[in-house]
N, C-alpha and C. Protein backbone atom coordinates (compact mmCIF):
# COMPACT_ATOMS: atom_id res chain seq x y z
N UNK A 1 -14.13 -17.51 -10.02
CA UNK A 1 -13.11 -16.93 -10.87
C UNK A 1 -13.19 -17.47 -12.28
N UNK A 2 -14.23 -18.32 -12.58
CA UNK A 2 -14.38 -18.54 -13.85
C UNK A 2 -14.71 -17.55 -15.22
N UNK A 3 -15.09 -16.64 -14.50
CA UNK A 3 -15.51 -15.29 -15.62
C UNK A 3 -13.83 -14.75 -16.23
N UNK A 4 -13.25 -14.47 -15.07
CA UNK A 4 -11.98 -14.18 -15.99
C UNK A 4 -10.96 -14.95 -17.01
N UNK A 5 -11.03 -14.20 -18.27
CA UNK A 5 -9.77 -15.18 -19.01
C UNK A 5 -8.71 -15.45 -18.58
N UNK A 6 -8.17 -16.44 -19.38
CA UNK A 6 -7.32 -16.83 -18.76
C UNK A 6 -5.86 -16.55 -19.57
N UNK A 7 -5.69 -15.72 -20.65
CA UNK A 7 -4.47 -15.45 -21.06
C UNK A 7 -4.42 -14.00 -21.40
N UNK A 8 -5.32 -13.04 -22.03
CA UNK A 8 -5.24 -11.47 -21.78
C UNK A 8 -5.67 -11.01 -20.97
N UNK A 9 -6.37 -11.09 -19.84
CA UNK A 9 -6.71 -10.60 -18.61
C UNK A 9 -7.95 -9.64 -19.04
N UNK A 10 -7.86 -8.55 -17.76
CA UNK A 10 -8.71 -7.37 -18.01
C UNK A 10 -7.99 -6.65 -16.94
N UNK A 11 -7.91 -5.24 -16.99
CA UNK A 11 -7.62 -4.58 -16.12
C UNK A 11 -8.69 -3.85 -14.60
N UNK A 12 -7.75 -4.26 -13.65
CA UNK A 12 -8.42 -4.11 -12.08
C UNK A 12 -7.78 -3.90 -10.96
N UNK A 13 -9.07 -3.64 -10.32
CA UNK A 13 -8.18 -2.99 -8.59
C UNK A 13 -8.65 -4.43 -7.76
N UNK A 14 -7.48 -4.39 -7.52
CA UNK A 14 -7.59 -5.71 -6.28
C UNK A 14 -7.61 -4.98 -4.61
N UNK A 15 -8.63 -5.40 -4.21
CA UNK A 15 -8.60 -4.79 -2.53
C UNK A 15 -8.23 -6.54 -1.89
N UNK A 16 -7.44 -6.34 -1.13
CA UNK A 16 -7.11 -8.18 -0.19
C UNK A 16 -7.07 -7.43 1.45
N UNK A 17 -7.47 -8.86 1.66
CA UNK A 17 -7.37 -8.63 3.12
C UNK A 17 -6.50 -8.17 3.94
N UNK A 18 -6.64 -7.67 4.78
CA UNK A 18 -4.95 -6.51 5.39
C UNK A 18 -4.89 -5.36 4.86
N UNK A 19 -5.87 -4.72 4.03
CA UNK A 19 -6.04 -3.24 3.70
C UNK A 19 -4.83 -3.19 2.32
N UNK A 20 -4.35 -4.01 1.53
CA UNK A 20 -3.30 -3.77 0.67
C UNK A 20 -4.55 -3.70 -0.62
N UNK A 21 -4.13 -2.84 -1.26
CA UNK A 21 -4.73 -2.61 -2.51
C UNK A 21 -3.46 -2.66 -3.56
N UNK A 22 -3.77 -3.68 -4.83
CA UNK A 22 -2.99 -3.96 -5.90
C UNK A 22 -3.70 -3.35 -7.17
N UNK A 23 -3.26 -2.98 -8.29
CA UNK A 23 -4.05 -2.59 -9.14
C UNK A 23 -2.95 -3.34 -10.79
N UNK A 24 -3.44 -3.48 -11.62
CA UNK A 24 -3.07 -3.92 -12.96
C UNK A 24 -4.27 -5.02 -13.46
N UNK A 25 -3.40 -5.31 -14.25
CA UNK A 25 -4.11 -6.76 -15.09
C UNK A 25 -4.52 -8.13 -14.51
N UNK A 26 -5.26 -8.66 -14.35
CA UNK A 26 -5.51 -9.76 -13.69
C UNK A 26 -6.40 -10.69 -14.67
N UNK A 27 -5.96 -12.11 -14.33
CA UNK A 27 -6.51 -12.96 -14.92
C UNK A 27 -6.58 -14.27 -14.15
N UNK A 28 -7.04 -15.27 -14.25
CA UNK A 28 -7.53 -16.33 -13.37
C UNK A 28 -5.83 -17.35 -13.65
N UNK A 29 -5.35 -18.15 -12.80
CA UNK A 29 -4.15 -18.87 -13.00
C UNK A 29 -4.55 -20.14 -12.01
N UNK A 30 -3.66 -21.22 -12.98
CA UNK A 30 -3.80 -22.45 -11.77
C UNK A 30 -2.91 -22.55 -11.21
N UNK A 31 -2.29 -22.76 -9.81
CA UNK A 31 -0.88 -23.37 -9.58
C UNK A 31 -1.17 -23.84 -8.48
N UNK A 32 -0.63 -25.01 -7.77
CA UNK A 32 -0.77 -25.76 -6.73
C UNK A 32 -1.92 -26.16 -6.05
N UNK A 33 -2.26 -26.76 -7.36
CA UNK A 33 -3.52 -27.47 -7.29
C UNK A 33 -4.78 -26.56 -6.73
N UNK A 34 -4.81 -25.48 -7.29
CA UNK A 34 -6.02 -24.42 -6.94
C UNK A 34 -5.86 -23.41 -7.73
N UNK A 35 -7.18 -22.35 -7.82
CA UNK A 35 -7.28 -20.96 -8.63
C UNK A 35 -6.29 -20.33 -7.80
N UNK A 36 -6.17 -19.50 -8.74
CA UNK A 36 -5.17 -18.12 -7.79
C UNK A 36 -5.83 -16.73 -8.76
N UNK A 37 -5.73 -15.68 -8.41
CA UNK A 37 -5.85 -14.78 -9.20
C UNK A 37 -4.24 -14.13 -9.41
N UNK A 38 -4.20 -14.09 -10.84
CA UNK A 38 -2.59 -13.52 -11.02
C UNK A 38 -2.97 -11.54 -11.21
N UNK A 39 -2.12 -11.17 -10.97
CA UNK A 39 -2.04 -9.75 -11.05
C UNK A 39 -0.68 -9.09 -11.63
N UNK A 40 -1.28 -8.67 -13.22
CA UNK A 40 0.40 -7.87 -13.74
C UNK A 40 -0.10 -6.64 -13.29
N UNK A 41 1.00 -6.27 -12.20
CA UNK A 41 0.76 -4.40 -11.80
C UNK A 41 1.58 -3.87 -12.55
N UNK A 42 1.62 -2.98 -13.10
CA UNK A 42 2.35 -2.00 -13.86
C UNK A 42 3.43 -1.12 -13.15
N UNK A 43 4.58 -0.78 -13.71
CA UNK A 43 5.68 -0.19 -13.88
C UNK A 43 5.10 1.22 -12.97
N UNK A 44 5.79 1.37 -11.95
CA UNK A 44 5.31 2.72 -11.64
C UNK A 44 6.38 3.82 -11.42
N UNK A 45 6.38 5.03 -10.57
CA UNK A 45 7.81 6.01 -10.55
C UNK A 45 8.62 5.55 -9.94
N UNK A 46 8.07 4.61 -8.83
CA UNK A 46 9.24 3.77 -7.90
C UNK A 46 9.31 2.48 -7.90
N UNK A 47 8.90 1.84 -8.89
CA UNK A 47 9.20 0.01 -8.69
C UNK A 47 8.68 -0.01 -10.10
N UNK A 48 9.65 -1.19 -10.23
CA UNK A 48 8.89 -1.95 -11.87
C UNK A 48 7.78 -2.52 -11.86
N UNK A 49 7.53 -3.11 -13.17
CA UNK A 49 6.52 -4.01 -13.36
C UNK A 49 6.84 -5.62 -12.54
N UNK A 50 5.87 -5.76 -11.89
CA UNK A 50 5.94 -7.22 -11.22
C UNK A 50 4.52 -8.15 -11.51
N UNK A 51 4.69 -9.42 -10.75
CA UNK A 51 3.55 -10.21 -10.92
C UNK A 51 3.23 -11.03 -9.64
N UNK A 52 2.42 -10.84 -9.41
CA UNK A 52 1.86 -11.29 -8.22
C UNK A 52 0.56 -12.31 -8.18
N UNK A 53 0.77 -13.16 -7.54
CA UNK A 53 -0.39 -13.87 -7.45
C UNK A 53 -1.14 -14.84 -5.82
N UNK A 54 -2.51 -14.41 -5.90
CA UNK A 54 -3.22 -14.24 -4.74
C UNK A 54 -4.45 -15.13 -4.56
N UNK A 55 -4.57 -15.98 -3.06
CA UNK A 55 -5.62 -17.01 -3.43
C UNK A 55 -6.75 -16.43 -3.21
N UNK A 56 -8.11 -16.99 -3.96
CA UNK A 56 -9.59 -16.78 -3.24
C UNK A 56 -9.70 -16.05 -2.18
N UNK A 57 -9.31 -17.04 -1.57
CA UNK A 57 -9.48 -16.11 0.23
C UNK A 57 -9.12 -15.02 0.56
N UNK A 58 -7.88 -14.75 -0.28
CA UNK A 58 -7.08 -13.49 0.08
C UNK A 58 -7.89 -11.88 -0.21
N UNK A 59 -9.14 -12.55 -1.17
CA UNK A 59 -9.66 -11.19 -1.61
C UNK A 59 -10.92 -10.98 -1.53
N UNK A 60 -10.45 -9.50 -1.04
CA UNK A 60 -11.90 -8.90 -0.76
C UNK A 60 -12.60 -8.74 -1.52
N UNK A 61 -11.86 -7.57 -2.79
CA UNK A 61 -13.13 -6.88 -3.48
C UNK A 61 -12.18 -7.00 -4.95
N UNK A 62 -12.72 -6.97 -6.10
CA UNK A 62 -12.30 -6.95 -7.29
C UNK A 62 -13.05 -5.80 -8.08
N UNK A 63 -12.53 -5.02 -8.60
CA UNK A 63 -13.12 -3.81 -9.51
C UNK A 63 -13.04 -3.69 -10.61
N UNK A 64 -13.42 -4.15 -11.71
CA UNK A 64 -12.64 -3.65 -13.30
C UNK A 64 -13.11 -2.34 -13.13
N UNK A 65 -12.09 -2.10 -14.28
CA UNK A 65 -11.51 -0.56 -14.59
C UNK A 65 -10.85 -0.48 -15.81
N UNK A 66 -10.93 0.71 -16.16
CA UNK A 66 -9.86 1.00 -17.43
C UNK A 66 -8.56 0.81 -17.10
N UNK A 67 -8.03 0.46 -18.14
CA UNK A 67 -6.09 0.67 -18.40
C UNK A 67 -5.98 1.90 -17.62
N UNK A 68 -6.57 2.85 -17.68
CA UNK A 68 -6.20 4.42 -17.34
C UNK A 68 -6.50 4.61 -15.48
N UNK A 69 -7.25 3.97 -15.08
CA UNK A 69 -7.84 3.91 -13.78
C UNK A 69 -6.76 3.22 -13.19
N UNK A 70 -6.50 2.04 -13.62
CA UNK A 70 -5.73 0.83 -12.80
C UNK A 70 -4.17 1.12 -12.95
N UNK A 71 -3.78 2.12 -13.89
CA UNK A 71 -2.34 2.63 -14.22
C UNK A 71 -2.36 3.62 -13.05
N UNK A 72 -3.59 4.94 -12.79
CA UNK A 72 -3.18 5.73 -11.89
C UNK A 72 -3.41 5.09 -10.40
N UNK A 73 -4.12 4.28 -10.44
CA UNK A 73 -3.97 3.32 -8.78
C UNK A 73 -3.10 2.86 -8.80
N UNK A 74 -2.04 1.84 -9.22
CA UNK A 74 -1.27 1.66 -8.68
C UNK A 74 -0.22 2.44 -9.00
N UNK A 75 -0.10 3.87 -9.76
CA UNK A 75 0.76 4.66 -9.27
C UNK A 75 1.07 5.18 -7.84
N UNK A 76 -0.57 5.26 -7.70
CA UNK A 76 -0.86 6.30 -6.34
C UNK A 76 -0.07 5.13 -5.02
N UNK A 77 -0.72 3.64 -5.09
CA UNK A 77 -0.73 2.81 -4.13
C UNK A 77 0.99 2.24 -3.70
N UNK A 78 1.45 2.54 -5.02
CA UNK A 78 3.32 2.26 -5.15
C UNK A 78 3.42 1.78 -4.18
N UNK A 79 3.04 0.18 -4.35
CA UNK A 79 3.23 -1.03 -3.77
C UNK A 79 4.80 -1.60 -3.62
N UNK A 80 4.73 -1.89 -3.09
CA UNK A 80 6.75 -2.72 -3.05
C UNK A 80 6.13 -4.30 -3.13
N UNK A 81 7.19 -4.93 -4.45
CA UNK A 81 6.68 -6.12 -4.67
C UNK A 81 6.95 -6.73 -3.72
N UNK A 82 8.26 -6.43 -3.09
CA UNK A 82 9.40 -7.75 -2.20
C UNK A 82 9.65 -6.35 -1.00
N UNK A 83 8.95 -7.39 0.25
CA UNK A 83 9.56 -6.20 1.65
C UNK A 83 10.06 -7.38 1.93
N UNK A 84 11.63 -7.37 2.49
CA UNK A 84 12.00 -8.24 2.77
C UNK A 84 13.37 -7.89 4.31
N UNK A 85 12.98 -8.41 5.57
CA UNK A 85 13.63 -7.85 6.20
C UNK A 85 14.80 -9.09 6.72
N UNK A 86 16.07 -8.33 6.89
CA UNK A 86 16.94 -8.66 6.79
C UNK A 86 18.17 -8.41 7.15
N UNK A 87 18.13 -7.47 8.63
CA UNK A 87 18.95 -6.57 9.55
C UNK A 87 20.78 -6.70 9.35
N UNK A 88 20.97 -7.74 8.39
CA UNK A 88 22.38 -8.04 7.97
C UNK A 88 22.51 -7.16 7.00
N UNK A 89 21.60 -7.08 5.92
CA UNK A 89 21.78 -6.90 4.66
C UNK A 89 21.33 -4.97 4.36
N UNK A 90 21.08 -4.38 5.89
CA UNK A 90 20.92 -2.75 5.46
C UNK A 90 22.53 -2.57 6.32
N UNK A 91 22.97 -1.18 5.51
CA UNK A 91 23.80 -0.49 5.82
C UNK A 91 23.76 0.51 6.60
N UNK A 92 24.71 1.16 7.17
CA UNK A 92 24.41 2.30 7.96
C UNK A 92 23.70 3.41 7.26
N UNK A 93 24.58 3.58 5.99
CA UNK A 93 23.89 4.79 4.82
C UNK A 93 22.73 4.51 4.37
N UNK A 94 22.01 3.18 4.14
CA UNK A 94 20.97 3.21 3.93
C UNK A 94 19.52 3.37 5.19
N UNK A 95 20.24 2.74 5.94
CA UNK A 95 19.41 3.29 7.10
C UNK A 95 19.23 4.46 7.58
N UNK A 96 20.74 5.45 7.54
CA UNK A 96 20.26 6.69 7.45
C UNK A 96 19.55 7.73 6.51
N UNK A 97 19.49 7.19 5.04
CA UNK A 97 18.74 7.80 3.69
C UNK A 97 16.86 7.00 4.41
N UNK A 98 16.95 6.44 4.80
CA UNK A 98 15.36 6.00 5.48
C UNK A 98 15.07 6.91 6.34
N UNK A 99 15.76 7.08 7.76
CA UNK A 99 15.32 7.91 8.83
C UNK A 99 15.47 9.25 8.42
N UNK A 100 16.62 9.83 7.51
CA UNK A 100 16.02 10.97 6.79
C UNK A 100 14.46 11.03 5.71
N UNK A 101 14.27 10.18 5.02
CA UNK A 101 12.93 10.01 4.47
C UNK A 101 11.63 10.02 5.53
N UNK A 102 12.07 9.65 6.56
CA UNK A 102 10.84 9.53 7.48
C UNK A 102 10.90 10.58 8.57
N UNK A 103 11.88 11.23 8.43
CA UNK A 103 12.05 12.52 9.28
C UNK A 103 11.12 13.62 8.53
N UNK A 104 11.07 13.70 6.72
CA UNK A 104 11.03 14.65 6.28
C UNK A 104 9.25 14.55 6.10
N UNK A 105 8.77 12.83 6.10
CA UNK A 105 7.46 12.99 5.78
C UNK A 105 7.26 13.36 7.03
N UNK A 106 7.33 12.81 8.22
CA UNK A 106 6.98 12.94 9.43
C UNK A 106 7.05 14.89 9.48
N UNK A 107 8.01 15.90 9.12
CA UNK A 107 7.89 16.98 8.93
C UNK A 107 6.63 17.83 8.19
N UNK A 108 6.25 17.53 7.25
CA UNK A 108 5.62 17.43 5.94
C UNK A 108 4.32 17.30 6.56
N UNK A 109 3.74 16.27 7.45
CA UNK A 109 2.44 15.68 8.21
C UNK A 109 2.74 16.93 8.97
N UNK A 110 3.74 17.39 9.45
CA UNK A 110 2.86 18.43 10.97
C UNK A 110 2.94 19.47 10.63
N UNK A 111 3.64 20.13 8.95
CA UNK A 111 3.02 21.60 8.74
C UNK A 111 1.29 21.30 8.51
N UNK A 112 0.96 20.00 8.31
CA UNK A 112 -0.65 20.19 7.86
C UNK A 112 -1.27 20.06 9.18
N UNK A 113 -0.88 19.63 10.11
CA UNK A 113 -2.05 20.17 11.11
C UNK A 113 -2.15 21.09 11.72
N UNK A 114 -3.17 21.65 12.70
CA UNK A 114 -3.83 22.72 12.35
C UNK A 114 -2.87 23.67 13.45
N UNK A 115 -2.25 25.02 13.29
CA UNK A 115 -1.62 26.24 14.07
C UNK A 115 -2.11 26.28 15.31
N UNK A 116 -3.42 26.35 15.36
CA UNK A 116 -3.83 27.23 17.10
C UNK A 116 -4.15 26.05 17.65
N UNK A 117 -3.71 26.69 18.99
CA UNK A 117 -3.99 26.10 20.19
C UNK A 117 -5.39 25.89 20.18
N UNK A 118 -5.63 24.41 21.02
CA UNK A 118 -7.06 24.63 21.26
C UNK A 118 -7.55 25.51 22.20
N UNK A 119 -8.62 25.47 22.33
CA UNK A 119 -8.89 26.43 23.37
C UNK A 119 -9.14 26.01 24.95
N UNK A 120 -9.09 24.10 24.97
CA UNK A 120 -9.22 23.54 26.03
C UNK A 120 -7.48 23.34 27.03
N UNK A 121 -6.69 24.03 26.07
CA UNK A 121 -5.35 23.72 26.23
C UNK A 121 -5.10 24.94 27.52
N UNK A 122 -5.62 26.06 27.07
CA UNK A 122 -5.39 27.40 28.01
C UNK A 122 -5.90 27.44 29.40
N UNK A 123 -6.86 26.37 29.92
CA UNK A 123 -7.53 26.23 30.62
C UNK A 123 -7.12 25.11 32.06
N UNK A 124 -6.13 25.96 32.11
CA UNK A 124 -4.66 25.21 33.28
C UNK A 124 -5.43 24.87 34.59
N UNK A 125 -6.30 25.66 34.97
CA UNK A 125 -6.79 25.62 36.52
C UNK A 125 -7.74 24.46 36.55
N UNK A 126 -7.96 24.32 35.22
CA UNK A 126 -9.17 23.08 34.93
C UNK A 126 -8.43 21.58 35.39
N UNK A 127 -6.91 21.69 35.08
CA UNK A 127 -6.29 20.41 35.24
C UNK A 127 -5.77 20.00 36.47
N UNK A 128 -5.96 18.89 37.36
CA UNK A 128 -5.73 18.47 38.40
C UNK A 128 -4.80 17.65 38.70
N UNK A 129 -3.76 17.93 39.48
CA UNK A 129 -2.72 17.09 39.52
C UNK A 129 -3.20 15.92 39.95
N UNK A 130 -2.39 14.75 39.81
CA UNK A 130 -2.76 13.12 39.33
C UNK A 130 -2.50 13.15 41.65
N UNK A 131 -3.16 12.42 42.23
CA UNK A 131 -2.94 12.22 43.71
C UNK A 131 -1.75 11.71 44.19
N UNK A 132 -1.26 11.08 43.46
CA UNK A 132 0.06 10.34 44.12
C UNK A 132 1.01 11.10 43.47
């Protein structure tokens, strides 16, 4: 991590382990007695600007990119800085504004798959009742 500066950064896609992809500014940081890579992600339609920071190990792949690349990734990726669970602190109304949100994507996913039946579906005499 010595190539990166250490006070204007450069802009990049961070891939880390666990399939999470981060995207903004990154630059090399010290804290607790080791490198870290810091990451300013940018302001997106659903969360602000935050800062995050991630050790060596944590990462897979590093990409520079333009300002313009790393602004529309982490639009697309609209990361949540803070998941924080906490079964005291949701409400009934908010739990129900969720299971409506996940009712509607969950809706949304099954106009896209596909209308017809397969054709292995029609084929009833083929299926054998289980013995017991």
């Amino acid at each position: 991590m010595n190539e990166l500066p250490n006070d204007e950064g450069q802009w990049a896609i961070v891939e880390l382990m666990g399939h999470k992809v981060v995207a903004g500014r990154v630059c090399k940081s010290e804290m607790m007695g080791g490198p870290l890579l810091r990451v300013d992600v940018p302001a997106t339609s659903a969360y602000p600007e935050y800062t995050q920071f991630y050790g060596t190990a944590a990462i897979y792949a590093l990409t520079f990119v333009s300002e313009e690349v790393a602004r529309r990734t982490a639009e697309h990726q609209q990361v949540n800085p803070v998941s924080v669970y906490v079964p005291e602190l949701v409400t009934i109304e908010k739990f129900k504004e969720a299971q409506e949100r996940w009712e509607e994507k969950i809706s949304q996913l099954r106009k896209q798959l596909p209308q017809e039946t397969p054709s292995w579906a029609d084929d009833e005499e083929d299926i054998e009742e289980p013995p017991f």
